[in-house]
Protein backbone atom coordinates (compact mmCIF):
# COMPACT_ATOMS: atom_id res chain seq x y z
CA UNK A 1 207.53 79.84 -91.94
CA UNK A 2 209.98 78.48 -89.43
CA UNK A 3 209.82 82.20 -87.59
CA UNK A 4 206.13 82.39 -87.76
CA UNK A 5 206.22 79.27 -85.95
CA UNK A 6 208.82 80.58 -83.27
CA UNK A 7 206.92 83.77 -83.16
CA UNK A 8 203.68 81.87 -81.73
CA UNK A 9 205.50 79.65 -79.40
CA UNK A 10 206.91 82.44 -77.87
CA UNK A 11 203.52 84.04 -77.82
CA UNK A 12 201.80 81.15 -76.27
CA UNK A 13 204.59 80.67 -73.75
CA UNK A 14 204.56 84.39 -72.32
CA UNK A 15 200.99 84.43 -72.20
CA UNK A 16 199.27 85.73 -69.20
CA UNK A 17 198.43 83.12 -66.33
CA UNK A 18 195.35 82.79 -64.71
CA UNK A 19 194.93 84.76 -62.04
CA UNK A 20 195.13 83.16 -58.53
CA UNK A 21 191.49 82.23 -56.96
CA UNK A 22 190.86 83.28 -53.58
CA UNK A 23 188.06 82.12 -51.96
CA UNK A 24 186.70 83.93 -48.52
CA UNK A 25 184.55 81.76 -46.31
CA UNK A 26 181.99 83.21 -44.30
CA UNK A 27 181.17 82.62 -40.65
CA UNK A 28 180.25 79.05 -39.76
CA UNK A 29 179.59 78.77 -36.29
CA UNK A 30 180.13 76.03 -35.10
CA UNK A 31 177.95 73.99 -37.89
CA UNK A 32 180.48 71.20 -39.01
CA UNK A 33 178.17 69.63 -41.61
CA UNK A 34 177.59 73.24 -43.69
CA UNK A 35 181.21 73.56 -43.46
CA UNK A 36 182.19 70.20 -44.97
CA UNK A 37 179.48 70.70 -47.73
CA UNK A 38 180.39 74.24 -48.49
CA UNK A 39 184.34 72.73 -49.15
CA UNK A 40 182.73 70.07 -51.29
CA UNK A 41 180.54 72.17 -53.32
CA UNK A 42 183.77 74.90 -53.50
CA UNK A 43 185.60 71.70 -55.15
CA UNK A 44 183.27 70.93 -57.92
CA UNK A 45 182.54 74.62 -58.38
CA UNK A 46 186.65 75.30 -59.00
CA UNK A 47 189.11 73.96 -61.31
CA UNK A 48 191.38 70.99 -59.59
CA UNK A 49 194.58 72.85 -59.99
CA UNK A 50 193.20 76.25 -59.42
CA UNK A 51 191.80 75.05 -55.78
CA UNK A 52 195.27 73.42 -54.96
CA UNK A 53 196.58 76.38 -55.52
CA UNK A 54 193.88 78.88 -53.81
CA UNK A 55 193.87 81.70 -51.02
CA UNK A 56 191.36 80.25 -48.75
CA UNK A 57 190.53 83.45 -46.30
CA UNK A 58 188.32 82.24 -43.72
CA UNK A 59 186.55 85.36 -42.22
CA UNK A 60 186.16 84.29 -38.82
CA UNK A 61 183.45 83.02 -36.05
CA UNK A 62 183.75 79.40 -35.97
CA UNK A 63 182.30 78.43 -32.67
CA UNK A 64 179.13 79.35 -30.92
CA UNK A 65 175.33 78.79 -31.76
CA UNK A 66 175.61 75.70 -34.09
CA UNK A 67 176.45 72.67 -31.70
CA UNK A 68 180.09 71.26 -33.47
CA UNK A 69 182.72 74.08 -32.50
CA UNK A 70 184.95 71.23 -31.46
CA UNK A 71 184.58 69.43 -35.25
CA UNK A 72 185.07 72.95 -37.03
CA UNK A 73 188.06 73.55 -35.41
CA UNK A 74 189.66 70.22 -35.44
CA UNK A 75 188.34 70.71 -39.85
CA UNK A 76 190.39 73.90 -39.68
CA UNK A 77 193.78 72.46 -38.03
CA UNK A 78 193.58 69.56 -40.31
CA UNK A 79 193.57 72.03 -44.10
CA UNK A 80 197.19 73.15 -43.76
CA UNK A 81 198.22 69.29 -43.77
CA UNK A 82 195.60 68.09 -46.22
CA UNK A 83 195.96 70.61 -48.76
CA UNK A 84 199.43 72.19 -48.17
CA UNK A 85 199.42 74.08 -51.47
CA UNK A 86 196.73 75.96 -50.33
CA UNK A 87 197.52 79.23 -48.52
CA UNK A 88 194.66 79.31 -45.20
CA UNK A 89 194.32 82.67 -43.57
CA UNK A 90 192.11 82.54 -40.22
CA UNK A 91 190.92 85.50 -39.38
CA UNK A 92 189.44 86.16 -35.66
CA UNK A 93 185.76 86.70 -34.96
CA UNK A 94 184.42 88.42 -32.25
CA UNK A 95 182.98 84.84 -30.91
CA UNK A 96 186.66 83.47 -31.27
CA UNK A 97 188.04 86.33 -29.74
CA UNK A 98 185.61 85.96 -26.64
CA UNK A 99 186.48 82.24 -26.76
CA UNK A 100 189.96 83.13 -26.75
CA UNK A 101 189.44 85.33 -23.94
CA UNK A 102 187.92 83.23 -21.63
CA UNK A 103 190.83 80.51 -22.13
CA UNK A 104 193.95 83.07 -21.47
CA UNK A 105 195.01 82.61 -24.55
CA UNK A 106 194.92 86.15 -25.69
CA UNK A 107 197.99 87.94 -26.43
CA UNK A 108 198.82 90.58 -23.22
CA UNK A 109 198.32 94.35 -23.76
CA UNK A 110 200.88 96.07 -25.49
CA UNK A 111 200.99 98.48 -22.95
CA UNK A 112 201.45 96.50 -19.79
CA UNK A 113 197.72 97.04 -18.29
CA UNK A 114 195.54 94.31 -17.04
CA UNK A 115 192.53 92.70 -18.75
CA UNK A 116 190.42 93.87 -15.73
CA UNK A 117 191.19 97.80 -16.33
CA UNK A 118 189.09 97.12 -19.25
CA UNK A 119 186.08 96.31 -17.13
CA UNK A 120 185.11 99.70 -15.95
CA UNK A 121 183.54 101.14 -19.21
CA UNK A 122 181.00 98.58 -19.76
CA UNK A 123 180.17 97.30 -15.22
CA UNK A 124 176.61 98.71 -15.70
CA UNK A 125 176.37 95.55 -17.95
CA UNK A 126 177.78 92.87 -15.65
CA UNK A 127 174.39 92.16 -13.70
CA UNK A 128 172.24 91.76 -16.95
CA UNK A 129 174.75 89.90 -19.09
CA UNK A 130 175.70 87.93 -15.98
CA UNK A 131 179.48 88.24 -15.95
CA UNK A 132 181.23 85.13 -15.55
CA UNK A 133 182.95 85.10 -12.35
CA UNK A 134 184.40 81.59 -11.62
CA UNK A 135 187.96 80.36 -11.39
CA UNK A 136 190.24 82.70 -13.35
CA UNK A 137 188.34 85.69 -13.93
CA UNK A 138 190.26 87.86 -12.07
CA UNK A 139 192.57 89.32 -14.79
CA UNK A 140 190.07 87.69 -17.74
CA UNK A 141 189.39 90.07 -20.69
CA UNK A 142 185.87 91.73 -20.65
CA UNK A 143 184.64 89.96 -23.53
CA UNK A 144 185.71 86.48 -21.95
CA UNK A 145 183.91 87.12 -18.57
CA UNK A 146 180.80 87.84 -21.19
CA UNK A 147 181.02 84.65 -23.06
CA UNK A 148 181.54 82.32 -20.37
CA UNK A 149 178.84 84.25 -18.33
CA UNK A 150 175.33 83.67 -17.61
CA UNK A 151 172.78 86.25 -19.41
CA UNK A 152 169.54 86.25 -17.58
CA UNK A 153 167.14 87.52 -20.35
CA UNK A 154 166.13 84.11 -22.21
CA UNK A 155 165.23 85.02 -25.76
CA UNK A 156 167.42 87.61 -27.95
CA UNK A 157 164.82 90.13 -29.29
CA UNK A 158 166.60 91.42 -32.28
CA UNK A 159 167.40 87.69 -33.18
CA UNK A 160 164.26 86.36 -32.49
CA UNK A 161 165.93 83.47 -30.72
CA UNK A 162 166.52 81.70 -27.36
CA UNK A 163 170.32 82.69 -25.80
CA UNK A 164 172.09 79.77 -25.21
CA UNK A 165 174.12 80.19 -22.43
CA UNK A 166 175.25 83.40 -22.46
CA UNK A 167 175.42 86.70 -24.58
CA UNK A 168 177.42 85.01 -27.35
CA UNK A 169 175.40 81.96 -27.28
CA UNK A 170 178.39 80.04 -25.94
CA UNK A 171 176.28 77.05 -24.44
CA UNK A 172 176.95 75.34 -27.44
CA UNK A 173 180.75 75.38 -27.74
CA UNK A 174 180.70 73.89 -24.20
CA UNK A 175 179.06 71.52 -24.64
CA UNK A 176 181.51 70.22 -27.72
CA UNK A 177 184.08 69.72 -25.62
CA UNK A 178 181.40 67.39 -23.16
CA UNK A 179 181.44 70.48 -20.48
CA UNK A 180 178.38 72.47 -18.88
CA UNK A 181 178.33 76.11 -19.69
CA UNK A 182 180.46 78.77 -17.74
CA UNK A 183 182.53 75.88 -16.25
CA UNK A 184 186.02 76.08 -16.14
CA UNK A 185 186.66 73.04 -16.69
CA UNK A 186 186.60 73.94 -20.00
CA UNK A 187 190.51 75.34 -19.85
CA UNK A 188 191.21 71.60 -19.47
CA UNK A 189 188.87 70.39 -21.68
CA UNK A 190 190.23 72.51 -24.92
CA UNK A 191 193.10 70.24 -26.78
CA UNK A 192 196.34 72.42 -27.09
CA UNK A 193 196.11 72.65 -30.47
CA UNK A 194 192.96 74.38 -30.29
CA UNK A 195 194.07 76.45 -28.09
CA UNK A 196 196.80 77.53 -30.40
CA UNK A 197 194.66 77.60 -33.26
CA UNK A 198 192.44 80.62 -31.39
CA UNK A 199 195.89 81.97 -30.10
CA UNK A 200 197.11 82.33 -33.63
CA UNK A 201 194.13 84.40 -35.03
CA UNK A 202 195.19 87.17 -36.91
CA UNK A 203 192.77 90.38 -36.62
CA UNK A 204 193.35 91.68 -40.50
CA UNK A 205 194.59 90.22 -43.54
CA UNK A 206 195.74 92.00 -46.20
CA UNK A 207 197.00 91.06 -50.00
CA UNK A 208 198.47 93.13 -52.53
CA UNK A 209 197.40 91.72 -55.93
CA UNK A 210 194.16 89.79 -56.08
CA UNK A 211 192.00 90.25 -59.44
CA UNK A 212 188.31 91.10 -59.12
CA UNK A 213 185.88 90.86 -62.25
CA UNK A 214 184.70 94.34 -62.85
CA UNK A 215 182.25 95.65 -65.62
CA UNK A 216 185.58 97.17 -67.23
CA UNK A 217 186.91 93.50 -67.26
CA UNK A 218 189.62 91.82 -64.77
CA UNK A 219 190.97 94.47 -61.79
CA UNK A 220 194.22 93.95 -59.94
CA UNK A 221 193.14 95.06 -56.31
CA UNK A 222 194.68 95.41 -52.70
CA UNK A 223 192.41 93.36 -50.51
CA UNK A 224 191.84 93.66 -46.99
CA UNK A 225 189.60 91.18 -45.03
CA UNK A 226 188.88 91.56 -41.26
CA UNK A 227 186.13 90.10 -39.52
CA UNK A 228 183.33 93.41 -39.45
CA UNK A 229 185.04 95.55 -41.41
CA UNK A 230 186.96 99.28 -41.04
CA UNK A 231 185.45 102.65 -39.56
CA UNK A 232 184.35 104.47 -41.99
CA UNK A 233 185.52 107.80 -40.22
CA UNK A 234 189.03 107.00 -38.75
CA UNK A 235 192.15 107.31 -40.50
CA UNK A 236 192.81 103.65 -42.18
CA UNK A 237 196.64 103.10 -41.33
CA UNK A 238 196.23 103.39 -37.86
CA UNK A 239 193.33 100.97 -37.74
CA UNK A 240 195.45 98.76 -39.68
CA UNK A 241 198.36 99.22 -37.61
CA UNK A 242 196.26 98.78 -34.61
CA UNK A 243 194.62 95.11 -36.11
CA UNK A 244 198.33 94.33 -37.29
CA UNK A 245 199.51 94.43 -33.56
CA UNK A 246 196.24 92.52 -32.13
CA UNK A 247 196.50 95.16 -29.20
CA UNK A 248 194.07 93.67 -26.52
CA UNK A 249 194.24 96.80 -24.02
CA UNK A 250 190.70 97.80 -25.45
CA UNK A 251 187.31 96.02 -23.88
CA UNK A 252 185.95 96.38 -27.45
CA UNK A 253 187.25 95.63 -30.94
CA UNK A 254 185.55 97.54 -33.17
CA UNK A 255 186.21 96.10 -36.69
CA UNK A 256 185.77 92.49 -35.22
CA UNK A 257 181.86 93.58 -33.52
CA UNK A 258 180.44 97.07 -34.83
CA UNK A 259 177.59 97.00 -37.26
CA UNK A 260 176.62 99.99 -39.04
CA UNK A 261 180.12 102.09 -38.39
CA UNK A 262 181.66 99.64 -40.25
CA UNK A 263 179.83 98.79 -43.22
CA UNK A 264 180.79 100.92 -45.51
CA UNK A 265 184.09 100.93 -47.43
CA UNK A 266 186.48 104.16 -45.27
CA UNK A 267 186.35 107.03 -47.69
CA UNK A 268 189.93 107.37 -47.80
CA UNK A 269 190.04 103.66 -49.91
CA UNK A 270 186.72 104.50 -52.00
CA UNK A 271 188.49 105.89 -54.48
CA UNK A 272 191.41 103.37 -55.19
CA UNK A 273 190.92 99.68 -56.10
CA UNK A 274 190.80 98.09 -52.75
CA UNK A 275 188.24 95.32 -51.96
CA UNK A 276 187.19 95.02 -48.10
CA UNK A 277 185.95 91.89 -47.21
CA UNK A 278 183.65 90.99 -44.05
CA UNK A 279 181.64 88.38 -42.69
CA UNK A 280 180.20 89.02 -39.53
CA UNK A 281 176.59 90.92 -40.21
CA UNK A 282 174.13 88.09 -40.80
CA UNK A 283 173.82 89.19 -44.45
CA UNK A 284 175.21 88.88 -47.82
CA UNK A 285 176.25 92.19 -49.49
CA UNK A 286 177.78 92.07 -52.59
CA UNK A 287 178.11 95.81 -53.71
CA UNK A 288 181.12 96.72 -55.74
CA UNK A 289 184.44 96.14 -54.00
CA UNK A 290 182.53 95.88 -50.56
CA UNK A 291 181.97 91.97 -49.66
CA UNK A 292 180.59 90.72 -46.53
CA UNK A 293 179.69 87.16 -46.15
CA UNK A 294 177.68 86.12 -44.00
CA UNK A 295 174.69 84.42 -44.83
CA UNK A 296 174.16 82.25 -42.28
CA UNK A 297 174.29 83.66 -39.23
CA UNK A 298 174.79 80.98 -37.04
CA UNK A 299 171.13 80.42 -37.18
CA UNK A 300 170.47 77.06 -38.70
CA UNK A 301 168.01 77.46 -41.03
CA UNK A 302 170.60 79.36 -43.34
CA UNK A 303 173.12 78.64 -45.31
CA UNK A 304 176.74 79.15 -44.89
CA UNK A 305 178.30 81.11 -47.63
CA UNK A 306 181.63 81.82 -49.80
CA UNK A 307 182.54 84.30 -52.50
CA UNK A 308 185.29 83.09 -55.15
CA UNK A 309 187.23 85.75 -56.74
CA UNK A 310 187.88 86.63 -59.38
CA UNK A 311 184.57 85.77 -60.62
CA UNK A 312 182.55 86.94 -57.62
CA UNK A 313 181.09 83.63 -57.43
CA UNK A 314 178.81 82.95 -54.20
CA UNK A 315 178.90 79.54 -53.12
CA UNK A 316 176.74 77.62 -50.52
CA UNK A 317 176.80 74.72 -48.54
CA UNK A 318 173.19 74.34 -50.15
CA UNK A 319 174.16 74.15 -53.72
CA UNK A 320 173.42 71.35 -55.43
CA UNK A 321 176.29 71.01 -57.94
CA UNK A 322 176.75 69.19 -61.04
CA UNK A 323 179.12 67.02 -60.59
């Protein structure tokens, strides 16, 4: 009897844990009350130690459109202290990146060039976008001069919505930090430890053992989460190499602003367990291993949006939970 006993201790004791949650966050935009409710509603959704414990992978674009970029950010800064059991991964948006830009606080190109070689490809754009060109543009990244710029069209067509400001809708994040839009007084304006904050945006993330719930039950997966997502056509190591190194001597970063090229899942990963997770689109695509999240938008009508794995769980700021 006494072995039975010891035979079901042990069996209890080497049993399985749970696997870890990870929860990805899609893009909020600068909308500091969606944000606060999505957390909420992602603490009564999960269990208390479970959430201590979580991978919280936000996917990037915090500021622009919605009017509280300075409050999102200052939420952000504050989850490493508040919940240091928690492991946060901030990815970089292409609206962060721009904001980046436009402050200096981008990381030089590896290769020694200068922000303004990078201008050349895209000049037939500078009069319609309205190119910022104030104090410190001189060696500014492309997609800074764009964000801090002046577009002269007033309503987005494939949005169906006023610009504000410029092409990235930047008005708003100026005014958060009580400046006008495409001043640079804004470089003063910015605390420090924002500044770091957008400094310290990584361009992929990528983890080796996160479970998924599959129709054949629980799958260990490699996950890799970057802000739009991988060309489908291009060999997928030297993407990730390139998003490892945040090189900056391109004018464009494709996987954190292309659309259709990089919806799909590369062929070269289709056939292994590997989950790619995006925000960025405006949508919310939930098709096998592919994840984007992105509900909202930045328009504020919609709802800002999370997946929690392993269940595949979408959670929204507008879910009324039981508490």
């Amino acid at each position: 009897m006494s072995d039975q006993k010891s035979e079901a201790t042990t069996e209890t004791q080497i049993s399985k844990p749970r696997p870890r949650v990870v929860c990805c966050i899609g893009d909020t935009h600068g909308y500091i009350t969606k944000l606060q409710n999505l957390w909420s509603n992602l603490q009564s959704h999960i269990d208390p130690q479970d959430f201590q414990a979580a991978l919280i992978i936000f996917l990037g674009d915090y500021c622009d459109r919605g009017p509280h970029t300075r409050n999102v950010i200052d939420f952000l800064v504050s989850l490493r202290s508040s919940y240091p059991s928690q492991t946060h991964v901030f990815l970089s948006g292409n609206h962060d990146f721009a904001f980046a830009a436009f402050l200096g606080v981008l990381p030089k190109p590896l290769d020694g060039s200068h922000f303004s070689e990078g201008w050349r490809e895209y000049e037939d754009n500078e009069e319609r976008e309205g190119w910022y060109k104030g104090d410190g543009y001189e060696d500014m990244h492309l997609q800074g001069r764009r964000w801090g710029g002046t577009i002269k069209e007033k309503f987005n067509v494939a949005k169906g919505t006023e610009y504000k400001g410029s092409i990235y809708d930047a008005g708003p994040t100026f005014e958060s930090y009580d400046v006008p839009h495409g001043s640079s007084d804004l470089f003063k304006a910015v605390p420090d430890e924002h500044k770091k904050f957008l400094a310290d945006l990584v361009w992929v993330h990528e983890e080796n053992d996160v479970c998924v719930e599959t129709e054949n039950g629980i799958t260990h997966c490699k996950l890799i989460a970057v802000h739009a997502g991988l060309e489908r056509d291009k060999n997928v190591e030297e993407q990730l190499k390139f998003l490892r190194a945040r090189d900056t001597r391109v004018p464009k970063v494709v996987a954190l602003s292309g659309r259709k090229d990089v919806w799909d899942i590369p062929k070269e990963l289709s056939e292994d367990p590997i989950i790619v997770v995006s925000g960025h689109h405006g949508k919310l695509h939930v098709e096998g291993l592919r994840l984007i999240i992105d509900e909202g938008g930045g328009l504020e009508k919609n709802p800002v949006a999370a997946i929690v794995l392993p269940s595949k769980k979408v959670v929204r700021d507008t879910d009324v939970l039981a508490k």
